[in-house]
Every structure is written in structure tokens, then in C-alpha cells.
PDB file of N, CA and C in Angstrom:
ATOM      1  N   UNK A   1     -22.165  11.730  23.201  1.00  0.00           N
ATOM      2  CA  UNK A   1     -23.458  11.958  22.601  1.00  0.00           C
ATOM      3  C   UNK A   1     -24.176  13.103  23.317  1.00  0.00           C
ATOM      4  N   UNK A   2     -24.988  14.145  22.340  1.00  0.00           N
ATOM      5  CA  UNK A   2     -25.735  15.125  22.894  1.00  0.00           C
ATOM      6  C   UNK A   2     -27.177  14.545  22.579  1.00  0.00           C
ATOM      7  N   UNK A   3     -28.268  15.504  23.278  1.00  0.00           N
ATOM      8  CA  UNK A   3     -29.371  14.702  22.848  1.00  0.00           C
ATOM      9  C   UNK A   3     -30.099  16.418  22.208  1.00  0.00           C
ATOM     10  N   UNK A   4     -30.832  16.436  21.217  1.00  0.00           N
ATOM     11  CA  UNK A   4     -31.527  18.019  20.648  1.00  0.00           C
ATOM     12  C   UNK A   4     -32.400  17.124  21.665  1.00  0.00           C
ATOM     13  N   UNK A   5     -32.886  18.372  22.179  1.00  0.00           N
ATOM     14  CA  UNK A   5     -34.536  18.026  23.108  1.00  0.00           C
ATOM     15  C   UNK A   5     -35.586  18.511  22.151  1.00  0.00           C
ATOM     16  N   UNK A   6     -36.826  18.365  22.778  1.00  0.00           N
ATOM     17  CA  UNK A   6     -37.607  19.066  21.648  1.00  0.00           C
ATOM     18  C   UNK A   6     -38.270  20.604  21.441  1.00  0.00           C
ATOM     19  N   UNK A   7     -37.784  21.101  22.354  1.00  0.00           N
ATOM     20  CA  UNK A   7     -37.696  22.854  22.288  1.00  0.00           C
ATOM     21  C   UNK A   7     -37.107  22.753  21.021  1.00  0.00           C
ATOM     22  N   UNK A   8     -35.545  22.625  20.945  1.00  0.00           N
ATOM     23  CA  UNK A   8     -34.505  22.804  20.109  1.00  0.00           C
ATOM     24  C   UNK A   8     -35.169  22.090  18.315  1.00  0.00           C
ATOM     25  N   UNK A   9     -36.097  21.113  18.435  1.00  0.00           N
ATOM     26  CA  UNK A   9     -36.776  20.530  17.330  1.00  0.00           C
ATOM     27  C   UNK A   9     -37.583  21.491  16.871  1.00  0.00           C
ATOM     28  N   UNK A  10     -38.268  21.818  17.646  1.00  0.00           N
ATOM     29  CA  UNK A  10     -39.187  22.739  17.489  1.00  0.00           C
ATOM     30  C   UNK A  10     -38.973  23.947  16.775  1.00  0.00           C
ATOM     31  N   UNK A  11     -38.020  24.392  17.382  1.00  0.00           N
ATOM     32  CA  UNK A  11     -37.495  25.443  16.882  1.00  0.00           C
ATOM     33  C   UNK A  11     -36.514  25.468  15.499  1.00  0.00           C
ATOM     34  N   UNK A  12     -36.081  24.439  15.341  1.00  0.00           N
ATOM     35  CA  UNK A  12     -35.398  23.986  14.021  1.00  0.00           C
ATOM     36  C   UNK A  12     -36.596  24.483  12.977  1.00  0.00           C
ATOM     37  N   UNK A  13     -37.606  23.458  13.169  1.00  0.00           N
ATOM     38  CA  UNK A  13     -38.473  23.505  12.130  1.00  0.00           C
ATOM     39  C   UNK A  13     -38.797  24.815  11.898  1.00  0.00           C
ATOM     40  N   UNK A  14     -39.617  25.197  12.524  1.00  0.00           N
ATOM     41  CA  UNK A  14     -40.283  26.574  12.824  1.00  0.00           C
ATOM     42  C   UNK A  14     -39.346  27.764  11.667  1.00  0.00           C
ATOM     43  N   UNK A  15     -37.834  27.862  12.155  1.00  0.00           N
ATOM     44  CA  UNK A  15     -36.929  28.502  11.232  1.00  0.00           C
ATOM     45  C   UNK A  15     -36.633  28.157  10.302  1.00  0.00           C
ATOM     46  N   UNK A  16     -36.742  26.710   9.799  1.00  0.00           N
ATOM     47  CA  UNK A  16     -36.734  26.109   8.369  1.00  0.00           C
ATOM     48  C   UNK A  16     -37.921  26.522   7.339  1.00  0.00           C
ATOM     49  N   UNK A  17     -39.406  27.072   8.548  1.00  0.00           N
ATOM     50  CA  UNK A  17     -40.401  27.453   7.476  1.00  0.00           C
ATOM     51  C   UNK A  17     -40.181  28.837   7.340  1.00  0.00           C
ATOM     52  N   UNK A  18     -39.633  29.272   8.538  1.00  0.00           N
ATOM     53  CA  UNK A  18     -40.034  30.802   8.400  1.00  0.00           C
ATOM     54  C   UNK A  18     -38.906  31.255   7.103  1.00  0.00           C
ATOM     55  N   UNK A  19     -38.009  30.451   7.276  1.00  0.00           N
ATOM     56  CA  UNK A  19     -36.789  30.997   5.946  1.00  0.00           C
ATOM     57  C   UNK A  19     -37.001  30.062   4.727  1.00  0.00           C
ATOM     58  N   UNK A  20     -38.322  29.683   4.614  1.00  0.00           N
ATOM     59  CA  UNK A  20     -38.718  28.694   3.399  1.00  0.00           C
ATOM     60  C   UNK A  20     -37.141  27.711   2.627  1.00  0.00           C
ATOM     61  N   UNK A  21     -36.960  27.530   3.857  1.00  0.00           N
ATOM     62  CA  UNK A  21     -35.665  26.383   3.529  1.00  0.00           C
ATOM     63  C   UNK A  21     -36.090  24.792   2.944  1.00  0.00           C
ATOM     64  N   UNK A  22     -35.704  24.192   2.332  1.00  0.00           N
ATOM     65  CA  UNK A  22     -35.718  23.320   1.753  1.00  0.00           C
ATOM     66  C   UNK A  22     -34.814  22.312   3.089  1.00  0.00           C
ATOM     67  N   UNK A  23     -34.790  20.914   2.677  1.00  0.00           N
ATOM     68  CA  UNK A  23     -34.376  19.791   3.441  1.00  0.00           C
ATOM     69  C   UNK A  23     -32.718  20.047   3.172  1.00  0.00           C
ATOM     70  N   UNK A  24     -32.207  20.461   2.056  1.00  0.00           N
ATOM     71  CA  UNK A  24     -31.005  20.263   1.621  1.00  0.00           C
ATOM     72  C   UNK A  24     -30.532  21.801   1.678  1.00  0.00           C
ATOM     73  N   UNK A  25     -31.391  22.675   1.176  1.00  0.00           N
ATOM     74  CA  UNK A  25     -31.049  24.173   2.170  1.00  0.00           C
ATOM     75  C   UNK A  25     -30.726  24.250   3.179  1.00  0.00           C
ATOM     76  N   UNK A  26     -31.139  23.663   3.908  1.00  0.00           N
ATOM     77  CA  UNK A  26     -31.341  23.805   5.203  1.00  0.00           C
ATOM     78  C   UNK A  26     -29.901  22.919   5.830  1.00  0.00           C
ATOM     79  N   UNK A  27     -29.743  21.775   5.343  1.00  0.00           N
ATOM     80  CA  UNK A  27     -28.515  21.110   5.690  1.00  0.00           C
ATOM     81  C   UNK A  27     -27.119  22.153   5.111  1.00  0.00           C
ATOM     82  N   UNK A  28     -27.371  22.603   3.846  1.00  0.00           N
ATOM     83  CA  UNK A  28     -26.285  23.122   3.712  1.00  0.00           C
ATOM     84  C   UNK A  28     -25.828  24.488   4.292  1.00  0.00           C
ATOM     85  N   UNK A  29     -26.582  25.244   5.023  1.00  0.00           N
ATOM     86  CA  UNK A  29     -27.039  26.683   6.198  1.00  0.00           C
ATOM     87  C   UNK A  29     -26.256  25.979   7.138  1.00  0.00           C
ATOM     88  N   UNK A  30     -26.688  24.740   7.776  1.00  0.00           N
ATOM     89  CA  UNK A  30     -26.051  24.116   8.710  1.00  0.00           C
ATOM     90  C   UNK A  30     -24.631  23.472   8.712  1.00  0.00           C
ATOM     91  N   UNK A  31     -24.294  22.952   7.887  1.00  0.00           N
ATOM     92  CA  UNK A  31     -23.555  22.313   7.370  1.00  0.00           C
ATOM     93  C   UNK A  31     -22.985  20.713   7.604  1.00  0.00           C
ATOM     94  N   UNK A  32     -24.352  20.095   7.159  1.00  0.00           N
ATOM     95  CA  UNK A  32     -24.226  19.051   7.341  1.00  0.00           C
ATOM     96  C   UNK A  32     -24.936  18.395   5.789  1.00  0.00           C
ATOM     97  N   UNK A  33     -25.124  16.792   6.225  1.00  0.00           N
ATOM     98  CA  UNK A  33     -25.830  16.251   5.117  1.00  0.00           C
ATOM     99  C   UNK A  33     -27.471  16.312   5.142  1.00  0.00           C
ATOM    100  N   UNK A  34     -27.514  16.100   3.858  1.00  0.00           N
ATOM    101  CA  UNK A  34     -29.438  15.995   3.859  1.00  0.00           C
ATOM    102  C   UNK A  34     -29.950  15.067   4.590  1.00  0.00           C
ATOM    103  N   UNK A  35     -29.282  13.767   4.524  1.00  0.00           N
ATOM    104  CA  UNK A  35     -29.404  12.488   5.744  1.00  0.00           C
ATOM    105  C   UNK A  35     -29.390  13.453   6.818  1.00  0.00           C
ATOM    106  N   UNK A  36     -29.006  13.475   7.371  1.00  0.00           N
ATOM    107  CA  UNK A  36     -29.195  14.132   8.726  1.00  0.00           C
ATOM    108  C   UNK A  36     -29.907  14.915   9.360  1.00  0.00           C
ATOM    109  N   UNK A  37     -30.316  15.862   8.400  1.00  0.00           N
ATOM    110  CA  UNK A  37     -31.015  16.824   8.558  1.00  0.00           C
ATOM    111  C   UNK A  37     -32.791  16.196   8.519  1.00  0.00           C
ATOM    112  N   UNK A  38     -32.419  15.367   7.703  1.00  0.00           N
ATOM    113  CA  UNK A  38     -33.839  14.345   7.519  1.00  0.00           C
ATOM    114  C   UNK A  38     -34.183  13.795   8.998  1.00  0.00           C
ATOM    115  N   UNK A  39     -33.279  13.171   9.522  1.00  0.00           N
ATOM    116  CA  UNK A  39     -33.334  11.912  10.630  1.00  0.00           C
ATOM    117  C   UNK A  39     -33.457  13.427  11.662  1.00  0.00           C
ATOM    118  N   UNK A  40     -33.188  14.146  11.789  1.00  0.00           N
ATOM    119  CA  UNK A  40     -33.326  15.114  13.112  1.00  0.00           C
ATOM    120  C   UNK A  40     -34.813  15.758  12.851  1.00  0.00           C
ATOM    121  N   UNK A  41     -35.051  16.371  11.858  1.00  0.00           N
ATOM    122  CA  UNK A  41     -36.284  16.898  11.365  1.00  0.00           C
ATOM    123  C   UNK A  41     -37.746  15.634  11.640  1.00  0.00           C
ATOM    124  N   UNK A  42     -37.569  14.515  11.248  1.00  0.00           N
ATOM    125  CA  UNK A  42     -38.473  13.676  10.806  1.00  0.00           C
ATOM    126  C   UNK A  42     -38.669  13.337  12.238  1.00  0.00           C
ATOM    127  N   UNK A  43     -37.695  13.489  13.849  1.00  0.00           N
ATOM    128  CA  UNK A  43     -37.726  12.556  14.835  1.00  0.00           C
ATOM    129  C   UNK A  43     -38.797  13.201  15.654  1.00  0.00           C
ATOM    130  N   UNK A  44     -39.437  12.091  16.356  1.00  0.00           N
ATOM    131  CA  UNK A  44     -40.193  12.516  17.044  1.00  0.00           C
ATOM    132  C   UNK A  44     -40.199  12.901  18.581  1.00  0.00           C
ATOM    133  N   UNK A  45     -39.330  12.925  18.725  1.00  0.00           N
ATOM    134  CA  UNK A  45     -38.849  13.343  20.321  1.00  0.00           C
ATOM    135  C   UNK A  45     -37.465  13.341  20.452  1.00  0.00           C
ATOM    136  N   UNK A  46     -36.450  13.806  21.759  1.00  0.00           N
ATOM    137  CA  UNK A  46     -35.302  13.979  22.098  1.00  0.00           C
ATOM    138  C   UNK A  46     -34.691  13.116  21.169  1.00  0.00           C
ATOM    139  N   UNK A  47     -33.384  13.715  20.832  1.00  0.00           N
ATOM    140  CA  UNK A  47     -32.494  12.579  19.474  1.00  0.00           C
ATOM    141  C   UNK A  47     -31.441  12.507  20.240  1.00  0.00           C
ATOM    142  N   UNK A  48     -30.337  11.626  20.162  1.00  0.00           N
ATOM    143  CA  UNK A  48     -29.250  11.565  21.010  1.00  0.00           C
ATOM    144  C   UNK A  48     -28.232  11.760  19.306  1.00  0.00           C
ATOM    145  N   UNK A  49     -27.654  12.864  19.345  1.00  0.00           N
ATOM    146  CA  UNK A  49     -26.820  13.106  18.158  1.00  0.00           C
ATOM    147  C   UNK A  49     -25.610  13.115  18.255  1.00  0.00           C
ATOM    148  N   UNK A  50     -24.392  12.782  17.881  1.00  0.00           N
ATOM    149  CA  UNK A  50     -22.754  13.374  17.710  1.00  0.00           C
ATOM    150  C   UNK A  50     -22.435  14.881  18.642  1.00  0.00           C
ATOM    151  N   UNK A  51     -21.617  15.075  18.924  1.00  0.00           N
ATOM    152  CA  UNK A  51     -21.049  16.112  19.577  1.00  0.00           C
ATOM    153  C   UNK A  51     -20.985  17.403  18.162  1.00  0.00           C
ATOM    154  N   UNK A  52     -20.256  16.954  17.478  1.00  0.00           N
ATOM    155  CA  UNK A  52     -20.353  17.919  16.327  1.00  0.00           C
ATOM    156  C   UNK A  52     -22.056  18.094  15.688  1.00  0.00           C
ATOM    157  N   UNK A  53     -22.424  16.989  15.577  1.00  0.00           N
ATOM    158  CA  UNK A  53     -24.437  17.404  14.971  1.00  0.00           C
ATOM    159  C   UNK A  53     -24.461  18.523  15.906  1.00  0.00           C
ATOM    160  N   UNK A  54     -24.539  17.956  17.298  1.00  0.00           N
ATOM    161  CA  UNK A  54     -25.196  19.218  18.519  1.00  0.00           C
ATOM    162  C   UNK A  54     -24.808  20.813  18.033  1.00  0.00           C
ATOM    163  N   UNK A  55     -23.613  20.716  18.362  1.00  0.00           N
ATOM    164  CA  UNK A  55     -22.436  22.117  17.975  1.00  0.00           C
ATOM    165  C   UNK A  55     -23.146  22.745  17.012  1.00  0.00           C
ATOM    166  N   UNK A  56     -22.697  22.041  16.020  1.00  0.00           N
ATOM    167  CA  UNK A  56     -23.711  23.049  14.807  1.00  0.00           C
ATOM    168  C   UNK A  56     -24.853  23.363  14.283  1.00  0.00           C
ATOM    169  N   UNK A  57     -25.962  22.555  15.028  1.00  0.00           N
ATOM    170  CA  UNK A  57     -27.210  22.803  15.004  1.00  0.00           C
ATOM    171  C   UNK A  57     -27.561  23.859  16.366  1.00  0.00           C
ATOM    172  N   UNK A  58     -26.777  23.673  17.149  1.00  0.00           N
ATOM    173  CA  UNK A  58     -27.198  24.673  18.538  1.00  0.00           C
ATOM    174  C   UNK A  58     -26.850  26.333  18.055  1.00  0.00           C
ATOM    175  N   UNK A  59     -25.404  26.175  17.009  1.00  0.00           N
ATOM    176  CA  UNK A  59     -24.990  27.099  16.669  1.00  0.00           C
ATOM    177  C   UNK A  59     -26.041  27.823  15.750  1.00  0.00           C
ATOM    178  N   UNK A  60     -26.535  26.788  14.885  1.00  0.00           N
ATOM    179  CA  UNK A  60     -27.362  27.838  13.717  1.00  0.00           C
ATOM    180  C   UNK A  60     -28.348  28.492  14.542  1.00  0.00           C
ATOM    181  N   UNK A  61     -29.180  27.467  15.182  1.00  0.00           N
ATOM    182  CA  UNK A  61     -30.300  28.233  16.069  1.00  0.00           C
ATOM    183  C   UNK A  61     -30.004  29.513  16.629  1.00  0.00           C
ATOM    184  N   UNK A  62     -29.181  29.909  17.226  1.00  0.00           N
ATOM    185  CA  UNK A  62     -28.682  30.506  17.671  1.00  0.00           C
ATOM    186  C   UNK A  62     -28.055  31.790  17.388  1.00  0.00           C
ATOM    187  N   UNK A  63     -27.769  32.076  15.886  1.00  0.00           N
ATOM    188  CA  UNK A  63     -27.807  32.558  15.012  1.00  0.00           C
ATOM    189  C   UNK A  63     -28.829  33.359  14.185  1.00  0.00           C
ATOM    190  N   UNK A  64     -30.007  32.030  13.798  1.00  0.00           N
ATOM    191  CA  UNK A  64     -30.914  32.545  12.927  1.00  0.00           C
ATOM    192  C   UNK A  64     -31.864  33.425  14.320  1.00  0.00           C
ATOM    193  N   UNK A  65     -31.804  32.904  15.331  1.00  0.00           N
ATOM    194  CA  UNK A  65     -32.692  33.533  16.553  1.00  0.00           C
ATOM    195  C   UNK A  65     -32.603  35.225  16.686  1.00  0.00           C
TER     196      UNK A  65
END
């Protein structure tokens, strides 16, 4: 298990508005499900996620940055 801290939340969102992404846009950029993207978006502090969630959410950031 990885955990997104909330820099990394923060910054999710932030690039989800600035690229007027949708919940399911935004999962599919990433490539994951809309569930997921929901439960990471909606959390309110550090998430403890899958090894693969981490990977590819660290990756997009990282990317869109």
C-alpha cells in the first residue's frame, strides 16, 4: 500500500480544474475507474491506495506538471 498525501490531493484537483476535466475524464487521462477517482478526489486527507493507483496517479501528476 502507498498512501497520496495531501500535497499530491491537492494537486490532483487543482489540474482536474485547470484542464476542466470531468470525474470520468479525468479517470480515463489516468487510467483508471470513475470509482476511484471518486474515492481519491472526495478523501479528505492521506489515502492509503494500491501500488498501481499510486504509479499512475504520481505518473499523471507528473506529466500534466
Amino acid at each position: 500500500m502507498n498512501i497520496i498525501n495531501n500535497k499530491d490531493l491537492n494537486r490532483l484537483r487543482s489540474q482536474r480544474g485547470a484542464l476542466n476535466l470531468t470525474g470520468a475524464g479525468l479517470a480515463n487521462e489516468i487510467g483508471l475507474s470513475r470509482q476511484t477517482i471518486s474515492k481519491i478526489l472526495n478523501s479528505d486527507g492521506p489515502l492509503a491506495v494500491n501500488s498501481l493507483t499510486y504509479k499512475l496517479v504520481t505518473k499523471w501528476l507528473s506529466k500534466v506538471d
